[in-house]
Protein backbone atom coordinates (compact mmCIF):
# COMPACT_ATOMS: atom_id res chain seq x y z
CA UNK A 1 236.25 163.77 168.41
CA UNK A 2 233.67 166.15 167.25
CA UNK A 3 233.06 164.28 164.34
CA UNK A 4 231.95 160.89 166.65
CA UNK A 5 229.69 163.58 168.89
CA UNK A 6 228.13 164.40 165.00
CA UNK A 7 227.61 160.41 164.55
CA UNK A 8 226.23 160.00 167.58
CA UNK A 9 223.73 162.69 166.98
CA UNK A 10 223.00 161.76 163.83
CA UNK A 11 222.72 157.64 165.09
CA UNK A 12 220.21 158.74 168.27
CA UNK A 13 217.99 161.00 165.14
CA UNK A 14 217.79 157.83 163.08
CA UNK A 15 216.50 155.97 166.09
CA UNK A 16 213.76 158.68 166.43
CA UNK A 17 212.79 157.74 162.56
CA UNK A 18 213.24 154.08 163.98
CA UNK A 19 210.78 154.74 166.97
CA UNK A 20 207.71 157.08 164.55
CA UNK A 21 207.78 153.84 161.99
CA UNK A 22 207.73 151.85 164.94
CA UNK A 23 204.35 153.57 165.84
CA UNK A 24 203.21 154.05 162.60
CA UNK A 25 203.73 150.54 162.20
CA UNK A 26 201.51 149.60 165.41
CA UNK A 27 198.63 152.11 163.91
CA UNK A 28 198.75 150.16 160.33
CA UNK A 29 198.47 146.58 162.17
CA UNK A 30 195.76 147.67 164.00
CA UNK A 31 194.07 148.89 160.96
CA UNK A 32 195.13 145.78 159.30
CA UNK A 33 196.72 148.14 156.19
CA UNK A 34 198.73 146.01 154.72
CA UNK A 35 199.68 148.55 152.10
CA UNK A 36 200.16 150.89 154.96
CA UNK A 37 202.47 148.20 156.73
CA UNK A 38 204.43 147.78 153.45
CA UNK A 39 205.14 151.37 153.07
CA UNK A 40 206.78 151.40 156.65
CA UNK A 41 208.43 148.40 156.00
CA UNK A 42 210.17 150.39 153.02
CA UNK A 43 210.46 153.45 155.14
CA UNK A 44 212.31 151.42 157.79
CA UNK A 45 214.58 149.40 155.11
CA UNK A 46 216.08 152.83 153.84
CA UNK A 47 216.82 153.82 157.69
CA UNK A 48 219.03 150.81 158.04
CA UNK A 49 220.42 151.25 155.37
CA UNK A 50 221.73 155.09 156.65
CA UNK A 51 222.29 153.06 160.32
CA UNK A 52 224.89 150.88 158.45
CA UNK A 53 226.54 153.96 157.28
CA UNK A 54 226.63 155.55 160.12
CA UNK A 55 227.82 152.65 162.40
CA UNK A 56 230.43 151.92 159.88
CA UNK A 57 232.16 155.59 159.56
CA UNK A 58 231.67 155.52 163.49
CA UNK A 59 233.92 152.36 163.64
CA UNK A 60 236.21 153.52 161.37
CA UNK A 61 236.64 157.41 163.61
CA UNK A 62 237.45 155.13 166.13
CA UNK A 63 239.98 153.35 165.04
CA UNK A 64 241.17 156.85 163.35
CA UNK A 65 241.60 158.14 166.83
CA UNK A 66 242.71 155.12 168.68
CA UNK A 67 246.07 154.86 165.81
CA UNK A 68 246.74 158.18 166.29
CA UNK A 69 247.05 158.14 170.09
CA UNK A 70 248.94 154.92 169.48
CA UNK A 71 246.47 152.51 171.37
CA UNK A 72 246.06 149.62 169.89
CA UNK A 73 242.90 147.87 171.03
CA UNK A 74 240.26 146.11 168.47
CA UNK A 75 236.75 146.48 169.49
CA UNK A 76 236.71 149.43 171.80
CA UNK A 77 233.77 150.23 174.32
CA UNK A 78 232.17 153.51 175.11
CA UNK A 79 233.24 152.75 178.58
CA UNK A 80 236.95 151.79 177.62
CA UNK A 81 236.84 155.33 175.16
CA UNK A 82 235.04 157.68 177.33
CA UNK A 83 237.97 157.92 180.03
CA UNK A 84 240.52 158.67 177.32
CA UNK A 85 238.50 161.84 176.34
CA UNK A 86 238.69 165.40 177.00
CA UNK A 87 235.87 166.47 179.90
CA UNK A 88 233.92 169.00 177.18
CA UNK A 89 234.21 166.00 174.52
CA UNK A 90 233.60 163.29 176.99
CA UNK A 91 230.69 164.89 178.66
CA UNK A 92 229.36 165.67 174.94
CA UNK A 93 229.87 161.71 173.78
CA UNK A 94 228.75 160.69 176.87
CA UNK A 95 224.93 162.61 177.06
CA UNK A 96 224.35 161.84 173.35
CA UNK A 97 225.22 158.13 173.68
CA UNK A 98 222.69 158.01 176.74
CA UNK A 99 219.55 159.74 174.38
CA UNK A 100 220.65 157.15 172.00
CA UNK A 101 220.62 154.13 174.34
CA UNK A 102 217.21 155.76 175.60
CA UNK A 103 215.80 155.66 171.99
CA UNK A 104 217.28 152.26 171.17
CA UNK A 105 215.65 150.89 174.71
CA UNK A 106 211.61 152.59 173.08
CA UNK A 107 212.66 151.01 170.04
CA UNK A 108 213.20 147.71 171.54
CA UNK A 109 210.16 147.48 173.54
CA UNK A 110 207.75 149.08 170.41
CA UNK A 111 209.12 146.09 168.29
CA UNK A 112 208.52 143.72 171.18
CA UNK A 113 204.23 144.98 171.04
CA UNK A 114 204.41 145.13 167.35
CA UNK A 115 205.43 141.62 167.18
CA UNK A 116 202.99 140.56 169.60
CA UNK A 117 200.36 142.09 167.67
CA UNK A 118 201.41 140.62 164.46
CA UNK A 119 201.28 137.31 166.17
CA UNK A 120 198.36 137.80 167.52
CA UNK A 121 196.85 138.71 163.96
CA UNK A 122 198.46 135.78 162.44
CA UNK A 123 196.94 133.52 165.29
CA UNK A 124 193.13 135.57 164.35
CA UNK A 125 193.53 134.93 160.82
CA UNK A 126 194.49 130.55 161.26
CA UNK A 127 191.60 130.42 163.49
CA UNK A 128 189.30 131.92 161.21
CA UNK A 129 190.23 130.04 158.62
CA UNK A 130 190.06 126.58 160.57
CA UNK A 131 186.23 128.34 161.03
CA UNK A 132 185.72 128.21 157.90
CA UNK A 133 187.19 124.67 156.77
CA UNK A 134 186.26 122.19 159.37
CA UNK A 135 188.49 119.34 160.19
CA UNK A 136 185.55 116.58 160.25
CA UNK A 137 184.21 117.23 156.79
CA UNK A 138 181.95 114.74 154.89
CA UNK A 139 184.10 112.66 152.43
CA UNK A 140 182.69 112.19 148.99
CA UNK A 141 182.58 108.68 149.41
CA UNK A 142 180.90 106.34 152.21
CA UNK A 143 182.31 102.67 153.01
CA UNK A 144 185.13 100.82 152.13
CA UNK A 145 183.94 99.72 148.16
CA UNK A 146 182.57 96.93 149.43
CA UNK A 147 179.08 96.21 149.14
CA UNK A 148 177.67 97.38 152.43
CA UNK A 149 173.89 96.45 153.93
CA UNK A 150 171.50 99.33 154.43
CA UNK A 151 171.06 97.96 157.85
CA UNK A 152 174.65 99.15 158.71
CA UNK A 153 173.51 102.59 158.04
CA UNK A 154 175.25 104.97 160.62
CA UNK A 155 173.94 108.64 160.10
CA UNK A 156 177.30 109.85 161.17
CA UNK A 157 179.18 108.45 158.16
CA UNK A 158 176.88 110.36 155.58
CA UNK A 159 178.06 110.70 152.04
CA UNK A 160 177.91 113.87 150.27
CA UNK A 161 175.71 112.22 148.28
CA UNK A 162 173.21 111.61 150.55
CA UNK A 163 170.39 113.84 150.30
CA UNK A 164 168.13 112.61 152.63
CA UNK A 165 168.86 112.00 156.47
């Protein structure tokens, strides 16, 4: 079992990475770095990456453990593990999967502003842009190709080739 207190350790310390890209992250939207975002982006990518690993040799201790003991239960809990567990070992699993639910809980609620703030960004950058391009632009061309009498003139519907007004 000391091995899944060493995953656990080593899961809650990759959701400390998680949580300073998660900051960093915030700082470079701010900022509007978009190189900046991309390198935490990359920075984040190789994290999950060691996550998977670790979540996967976790699964697979488990199962180790639970054949051994000759329990045969697919899936297992924390809650349905913990009881089967030494006191040292179970107190040990038990205090590093709570700093890990802790970090995992930051994590959740940093991604939750970060997302907000991209939005918000993304919401900044269509309105500017609708600022720029106005729906009710002049077309190039005024009337229908019929021949149309001056005294139908209506200053709204100017050409763009109108240079006079």
């Amino acid at each position: 079992m000391q091995e899944l207190i060493q995953i656990f350790q080593a899961m809650t310390v990759v959701h400390e990475r998680f949580n300073e890209q998660a900051f960093k992250k915030e700082e470079v939207i701010k900022k509007g770095d978009m190189a900046g975002l991309d390198q935490v982006l990359k920075g984040e990518s190789a994290l999950i990456q060691h996550l998977r690993k670790l979540e996967n040799t976790r699964q697979h201790l488990i199962q180790q453990w639970m054949d051994e003991k000759g329990l045969v239960k697919e899936n297992v809990t924390m809650d349905q593990l913990l009881p089967l567990l030494p006191e040292k070992e179970r107190e040990d699993l038990s205090n590093w999967q709570n700093r890990l639910v802790i970090e995992i809980q930051k994590l959740k609620e940093q991604n939750e502003l970060n997302r907000q703030m991209l939005e918000d960004s993304l919401r900044f950058v269509n309105l500017s842009l609708d600022a720029m391009h106005p729906q009710n632009q002049f077309s190039s061309y005024s009337g229908t190709g019929e021949n149309e009498d001056e005294d139908d003139f209506d200053p709204g519907k100017r050409s763009l080739f109108d240079s006079k007004v």
